[in-house]
C-alpha atoms as a PDB file:
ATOM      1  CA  UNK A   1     115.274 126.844 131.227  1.00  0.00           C
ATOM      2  CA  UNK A   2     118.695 126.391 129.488  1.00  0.00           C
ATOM      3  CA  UNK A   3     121.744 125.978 131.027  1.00  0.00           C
ATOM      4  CA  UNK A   4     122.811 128.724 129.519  1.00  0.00           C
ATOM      5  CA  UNK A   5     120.448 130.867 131.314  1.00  0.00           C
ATOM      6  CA  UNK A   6     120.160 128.992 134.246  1.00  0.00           C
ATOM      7  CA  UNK A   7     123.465 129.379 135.273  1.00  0.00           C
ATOM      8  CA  UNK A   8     124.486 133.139 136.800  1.00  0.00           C
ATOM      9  CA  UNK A   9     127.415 134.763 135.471  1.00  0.00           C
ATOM     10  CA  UNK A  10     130.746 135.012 137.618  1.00  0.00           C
ATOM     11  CA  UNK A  11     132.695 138.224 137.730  1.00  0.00           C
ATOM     12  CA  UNK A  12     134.771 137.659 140.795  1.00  0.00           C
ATOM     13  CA  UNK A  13     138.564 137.401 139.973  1.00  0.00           C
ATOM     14  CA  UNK A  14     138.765 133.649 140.942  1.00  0.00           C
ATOM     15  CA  UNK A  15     137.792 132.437 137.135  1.00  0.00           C
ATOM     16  CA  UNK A  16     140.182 132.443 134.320  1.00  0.00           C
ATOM     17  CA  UNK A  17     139.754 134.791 131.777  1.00  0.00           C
ATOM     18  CA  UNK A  18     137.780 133.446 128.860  1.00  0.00           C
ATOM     19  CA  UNK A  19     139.170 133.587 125.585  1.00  0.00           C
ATOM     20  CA  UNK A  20     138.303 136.295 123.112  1.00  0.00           C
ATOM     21  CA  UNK A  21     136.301 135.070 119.551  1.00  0.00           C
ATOM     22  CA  UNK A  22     138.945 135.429 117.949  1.00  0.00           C
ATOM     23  CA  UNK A  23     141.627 133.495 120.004  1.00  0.00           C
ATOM     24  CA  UNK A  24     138.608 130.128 120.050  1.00  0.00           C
ATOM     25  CA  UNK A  25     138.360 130.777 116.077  1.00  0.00           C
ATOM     26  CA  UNK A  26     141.890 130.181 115.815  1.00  0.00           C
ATOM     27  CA  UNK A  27     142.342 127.538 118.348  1.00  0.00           C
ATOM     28  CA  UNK A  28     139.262 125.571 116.733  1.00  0.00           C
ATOM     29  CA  UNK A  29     140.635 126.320 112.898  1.00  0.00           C
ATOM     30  CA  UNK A  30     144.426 125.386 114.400  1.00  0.00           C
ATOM     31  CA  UNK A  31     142.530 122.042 115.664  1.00  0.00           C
ATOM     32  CA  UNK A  32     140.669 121.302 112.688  1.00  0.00           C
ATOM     33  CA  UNK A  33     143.763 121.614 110.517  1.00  0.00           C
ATOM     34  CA  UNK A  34     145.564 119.563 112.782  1.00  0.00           C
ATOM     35  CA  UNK A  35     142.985 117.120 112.091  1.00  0.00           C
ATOM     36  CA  UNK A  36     142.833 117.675 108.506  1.00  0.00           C
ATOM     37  CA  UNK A  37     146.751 116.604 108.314  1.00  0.00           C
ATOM     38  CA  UNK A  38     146.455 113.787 110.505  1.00  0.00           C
ATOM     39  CA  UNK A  39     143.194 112.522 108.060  1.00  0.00           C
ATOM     40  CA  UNK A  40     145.327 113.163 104.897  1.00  0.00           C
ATOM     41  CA  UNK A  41     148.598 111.017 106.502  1.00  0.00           C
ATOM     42  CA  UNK A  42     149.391 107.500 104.632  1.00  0.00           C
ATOM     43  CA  UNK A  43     149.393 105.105 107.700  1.00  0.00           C
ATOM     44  CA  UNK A  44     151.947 102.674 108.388  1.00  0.00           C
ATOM     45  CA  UNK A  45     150.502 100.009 105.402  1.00  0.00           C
ATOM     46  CA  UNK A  46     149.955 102.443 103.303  1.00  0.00           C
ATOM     47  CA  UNK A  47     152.423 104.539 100.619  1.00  0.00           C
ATOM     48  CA  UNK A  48     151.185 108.058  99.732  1.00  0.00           C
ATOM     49  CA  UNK A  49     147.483 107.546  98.884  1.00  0.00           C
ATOM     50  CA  UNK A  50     144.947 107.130 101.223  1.00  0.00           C
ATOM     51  CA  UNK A  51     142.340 105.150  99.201  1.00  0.00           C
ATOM     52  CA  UNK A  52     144.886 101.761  98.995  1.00  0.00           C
ATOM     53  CA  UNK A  53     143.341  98.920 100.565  1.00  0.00           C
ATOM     54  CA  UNK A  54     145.494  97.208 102.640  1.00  0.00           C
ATOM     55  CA  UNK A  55     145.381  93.164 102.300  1.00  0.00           C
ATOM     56  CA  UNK A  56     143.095  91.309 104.339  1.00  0.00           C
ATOM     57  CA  UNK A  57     141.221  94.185 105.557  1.00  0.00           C
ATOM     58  CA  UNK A  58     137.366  94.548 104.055  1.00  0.00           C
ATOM     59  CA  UNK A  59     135.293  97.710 102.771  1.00  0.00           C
ATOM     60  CA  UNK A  60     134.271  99.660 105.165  1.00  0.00           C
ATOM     61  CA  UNK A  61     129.818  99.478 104.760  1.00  0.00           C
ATOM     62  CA  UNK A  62     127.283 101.599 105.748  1.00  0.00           C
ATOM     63  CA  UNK A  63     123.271 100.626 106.172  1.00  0.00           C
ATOM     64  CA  UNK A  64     121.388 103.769 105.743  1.00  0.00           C
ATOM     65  CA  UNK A  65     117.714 104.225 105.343  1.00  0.00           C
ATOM     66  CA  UNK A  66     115.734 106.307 103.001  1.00  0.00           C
ATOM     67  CA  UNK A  67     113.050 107.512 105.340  1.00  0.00           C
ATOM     68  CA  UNK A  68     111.547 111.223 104.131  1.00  0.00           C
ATOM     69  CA  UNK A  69     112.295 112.583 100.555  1.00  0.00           C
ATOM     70  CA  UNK A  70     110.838 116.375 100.342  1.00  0.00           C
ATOM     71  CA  UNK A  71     108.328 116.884  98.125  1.00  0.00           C
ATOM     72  CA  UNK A  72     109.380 120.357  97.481  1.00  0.00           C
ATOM     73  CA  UNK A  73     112.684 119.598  96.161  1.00  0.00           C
ATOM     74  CA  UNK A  74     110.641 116.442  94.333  1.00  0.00           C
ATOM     75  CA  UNK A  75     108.425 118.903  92.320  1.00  0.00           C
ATOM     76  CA  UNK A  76     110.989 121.588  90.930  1.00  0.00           C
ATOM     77  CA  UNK A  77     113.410 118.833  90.174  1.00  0.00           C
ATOM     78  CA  UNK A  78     110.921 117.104  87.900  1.00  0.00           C
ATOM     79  CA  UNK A  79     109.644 120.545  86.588  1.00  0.00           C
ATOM     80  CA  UNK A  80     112.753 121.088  85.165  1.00  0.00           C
ATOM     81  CA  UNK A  81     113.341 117.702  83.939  1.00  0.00           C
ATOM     82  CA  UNK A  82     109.868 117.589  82.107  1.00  0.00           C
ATOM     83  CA  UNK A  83     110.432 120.930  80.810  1.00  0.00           C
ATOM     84  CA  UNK A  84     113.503 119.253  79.582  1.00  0.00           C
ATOM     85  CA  UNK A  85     112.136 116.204  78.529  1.00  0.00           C
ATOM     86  CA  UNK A  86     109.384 118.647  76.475  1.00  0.00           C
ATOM     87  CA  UNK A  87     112.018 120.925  74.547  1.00  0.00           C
ATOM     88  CA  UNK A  88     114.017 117.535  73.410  1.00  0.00           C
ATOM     89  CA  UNK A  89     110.742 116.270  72.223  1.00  0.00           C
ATOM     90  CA  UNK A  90     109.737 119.787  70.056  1.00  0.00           C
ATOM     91  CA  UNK A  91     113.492 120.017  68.817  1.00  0.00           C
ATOM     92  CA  UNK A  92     113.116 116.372  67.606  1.00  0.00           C
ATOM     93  CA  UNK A  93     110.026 116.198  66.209  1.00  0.00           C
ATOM     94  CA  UNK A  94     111.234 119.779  64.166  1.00  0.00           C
ATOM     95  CA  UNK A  95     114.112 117.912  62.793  1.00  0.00           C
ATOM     96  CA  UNK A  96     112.444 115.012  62.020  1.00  0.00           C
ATOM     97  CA  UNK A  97     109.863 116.516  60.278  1.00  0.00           C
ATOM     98  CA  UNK A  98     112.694 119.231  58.485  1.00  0.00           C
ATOM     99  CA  UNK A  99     114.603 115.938  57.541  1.00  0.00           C
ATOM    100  CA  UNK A 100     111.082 113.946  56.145  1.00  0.00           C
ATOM    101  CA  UNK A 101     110.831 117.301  54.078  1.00  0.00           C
ATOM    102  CA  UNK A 102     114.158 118.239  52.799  1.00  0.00           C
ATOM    103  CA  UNK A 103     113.991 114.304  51.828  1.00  0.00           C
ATOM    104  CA  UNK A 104     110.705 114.770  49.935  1.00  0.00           C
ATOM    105  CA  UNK A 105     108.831 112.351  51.232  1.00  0.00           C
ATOM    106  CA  UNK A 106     105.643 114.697  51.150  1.00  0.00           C
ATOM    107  CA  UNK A 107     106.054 115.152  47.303  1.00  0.00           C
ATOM    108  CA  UNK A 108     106.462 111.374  46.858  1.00  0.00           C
ATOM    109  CA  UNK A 109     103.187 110.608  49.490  1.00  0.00           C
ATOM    110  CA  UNK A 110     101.268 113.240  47.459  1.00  0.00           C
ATOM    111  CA  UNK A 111     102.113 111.747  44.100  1.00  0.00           C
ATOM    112  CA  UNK A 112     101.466 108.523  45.039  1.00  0.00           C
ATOM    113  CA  UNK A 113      98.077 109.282  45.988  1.00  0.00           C
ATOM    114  CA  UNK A 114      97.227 111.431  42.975  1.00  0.00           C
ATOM    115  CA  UNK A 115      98.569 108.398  40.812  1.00  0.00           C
ATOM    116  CA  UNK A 116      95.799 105.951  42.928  1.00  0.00           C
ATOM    117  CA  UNK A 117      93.217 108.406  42.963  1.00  0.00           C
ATOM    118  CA  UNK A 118      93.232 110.371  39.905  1.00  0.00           C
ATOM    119  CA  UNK A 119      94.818 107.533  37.616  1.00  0.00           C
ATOM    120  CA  UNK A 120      97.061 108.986  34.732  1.00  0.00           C
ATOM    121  CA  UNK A 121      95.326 112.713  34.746  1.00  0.00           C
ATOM    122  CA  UNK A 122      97.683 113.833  37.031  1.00  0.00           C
ATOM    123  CA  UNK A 123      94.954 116.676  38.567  1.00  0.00           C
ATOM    124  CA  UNK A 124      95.041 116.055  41.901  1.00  0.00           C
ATOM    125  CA  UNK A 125      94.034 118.423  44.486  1.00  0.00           C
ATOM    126  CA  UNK A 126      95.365 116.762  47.635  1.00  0.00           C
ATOM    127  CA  UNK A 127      98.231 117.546  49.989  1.00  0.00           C
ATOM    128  CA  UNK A 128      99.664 115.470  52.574  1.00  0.00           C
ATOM    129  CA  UNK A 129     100.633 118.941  54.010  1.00  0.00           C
ATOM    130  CA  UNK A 130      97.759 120.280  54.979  1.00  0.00           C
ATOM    131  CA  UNK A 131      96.903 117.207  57.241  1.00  0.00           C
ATOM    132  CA  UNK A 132     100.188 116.686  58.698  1.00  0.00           C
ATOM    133  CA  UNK A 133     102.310 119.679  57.856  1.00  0.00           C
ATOM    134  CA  UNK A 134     105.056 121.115  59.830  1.00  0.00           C
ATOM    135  CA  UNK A 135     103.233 123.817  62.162  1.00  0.00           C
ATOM    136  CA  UNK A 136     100.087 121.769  62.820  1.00  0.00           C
ATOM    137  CA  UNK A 137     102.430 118.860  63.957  1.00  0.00           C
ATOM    138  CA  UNK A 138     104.685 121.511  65.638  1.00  0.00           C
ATOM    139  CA  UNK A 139     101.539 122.875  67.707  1.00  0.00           C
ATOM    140  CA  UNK A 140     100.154 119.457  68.452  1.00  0.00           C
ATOM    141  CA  UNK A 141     103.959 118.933  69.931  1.00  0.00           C
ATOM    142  CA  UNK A 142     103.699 122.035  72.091  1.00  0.00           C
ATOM    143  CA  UNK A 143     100.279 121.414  73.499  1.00  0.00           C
ATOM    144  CA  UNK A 144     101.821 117.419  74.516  1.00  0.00           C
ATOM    145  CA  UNK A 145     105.181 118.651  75.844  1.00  0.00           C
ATOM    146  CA  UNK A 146     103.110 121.374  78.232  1.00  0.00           C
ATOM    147  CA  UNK A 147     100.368 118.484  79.399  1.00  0.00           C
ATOM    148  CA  UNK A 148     103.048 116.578  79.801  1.00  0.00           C
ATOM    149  CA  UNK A 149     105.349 119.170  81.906  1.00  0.00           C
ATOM    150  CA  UNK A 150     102.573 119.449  84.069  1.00  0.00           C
ATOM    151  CA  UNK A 151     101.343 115.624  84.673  1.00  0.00           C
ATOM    152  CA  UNK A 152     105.001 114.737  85.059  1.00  0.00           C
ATOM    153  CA  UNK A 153     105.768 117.127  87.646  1.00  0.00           C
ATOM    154  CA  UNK A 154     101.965 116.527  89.708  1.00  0.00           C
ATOM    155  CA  UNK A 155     102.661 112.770  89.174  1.00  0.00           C
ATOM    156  CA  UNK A 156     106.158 113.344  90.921  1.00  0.00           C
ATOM    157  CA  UNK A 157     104.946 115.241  93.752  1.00  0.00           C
ATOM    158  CA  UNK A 158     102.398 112.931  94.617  1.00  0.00           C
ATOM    159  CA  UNK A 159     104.290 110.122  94.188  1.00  0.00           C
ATOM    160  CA  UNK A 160     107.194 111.853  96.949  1.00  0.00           C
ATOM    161  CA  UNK A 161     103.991 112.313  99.234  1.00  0.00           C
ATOM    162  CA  UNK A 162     102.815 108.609  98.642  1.00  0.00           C
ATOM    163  CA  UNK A 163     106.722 107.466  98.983  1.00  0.00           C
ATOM    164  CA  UNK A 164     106.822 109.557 102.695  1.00  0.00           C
ATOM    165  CA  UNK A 165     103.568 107.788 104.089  1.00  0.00           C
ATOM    166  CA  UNK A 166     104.582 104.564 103.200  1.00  0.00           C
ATOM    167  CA  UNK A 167     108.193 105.214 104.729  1.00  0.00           C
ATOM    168  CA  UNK A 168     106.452 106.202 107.847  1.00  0.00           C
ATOM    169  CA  UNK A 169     104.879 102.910 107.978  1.00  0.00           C
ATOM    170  CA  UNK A 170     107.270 100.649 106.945  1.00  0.00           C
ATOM    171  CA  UNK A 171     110.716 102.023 107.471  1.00  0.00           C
ATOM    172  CA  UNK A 172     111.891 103.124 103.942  1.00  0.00           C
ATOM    173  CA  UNK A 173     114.050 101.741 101.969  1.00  0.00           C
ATOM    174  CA  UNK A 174     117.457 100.131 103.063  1.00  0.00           C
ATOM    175  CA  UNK A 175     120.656 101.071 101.505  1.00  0.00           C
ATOM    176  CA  UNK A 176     123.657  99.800 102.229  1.00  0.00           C
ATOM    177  CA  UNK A 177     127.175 101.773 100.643  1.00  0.00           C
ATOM    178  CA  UNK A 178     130.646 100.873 100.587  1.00  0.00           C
ATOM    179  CA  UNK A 179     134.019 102.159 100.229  1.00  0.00           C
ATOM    180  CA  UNK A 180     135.768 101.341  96.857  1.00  0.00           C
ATOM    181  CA  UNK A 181     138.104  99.053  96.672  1.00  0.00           C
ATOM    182  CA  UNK A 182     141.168 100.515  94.166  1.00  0.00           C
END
């Protein structure tokens, strides 16, 4: 049992009222202000800001350890940095391949292999288009970018699961911060 419930309730005279909810949610806000303006005070050493180090004194450190990370959170972060990750790869490869055209690199590819081919007839049936033209290498994009999205984001998951056994083993990982120096 709780204390809580343990404990029978008084209602003889001889104990002080309690306080209503809303006289302890002012008396805790009042306290936590009070706080709040004591935290934000410059101290003795120090003139108006609060993140001057005074001389001689170090950093103040923590050592932390990385013991769980949730795999939960692991997966839809990565989701939506691999889908990401798979739109900056389509938009690229689009301008790219909108740049190699506008350029006319695909006129210049496809005359140069009429010229080897054909010789001076100039007859040639071949396009470089029709092996690597804009929506084939567009859809080829799109089908990488979605394998991708979804080996990225298993590979992330499993690797937060992996990450959590081997923390339970061995600790985690060790990480110490400090305060900045300014």
């Amino acid at each position: 049992m709780s204390e809580r419930t343990a404990t029978p309730r008084r209602t003889s005279g001889d104990e002080p009222a309690r306080k209503s909810l809303s006289e302890r949610l002012q008396s805790t806000l009042s306290n936590a202000a009070d706080e709040h303006r004591a935290n934000a005070a410059p101290g003795p050493g120090q003139k108006g800001s609060r993140t001057r180090r005074v001389p001689g004194r170090q950093p103040r450190r923590a050592r932390l350890r990385l013991t769980r990370v949730d795999p939960w959170s692991v997966m839809k972060t990565s989701f939506l940095l691999s889908v990401a990750f798979g739109v900056v790869t389509f938009v690229a490869i689009f301008m790219v391949w909108s740049v190699l055209g506008a350029a006319g690199v695909w006129d210049s590819i496809n005359s140069a292999v009429a010229s080897i081919v054909e010789g001076d007839s100039g007859n040639s049936t071949f396009d470089i288009t029709n092996y690597v033209g804009m929506s084939r290498v567009l859809g080829f994009t799109l089908l990488v970018s979605v394998a991708d999205v979804i080996l990225l984001t298993a590979l992330a998951t499993l690797t937060a699961f992996l990450y959590n056994l081997a923390a339970a083993l061995l600790g985690g990982i060790e990480v110490t911060l400090a305060e900045d120096e300014k």
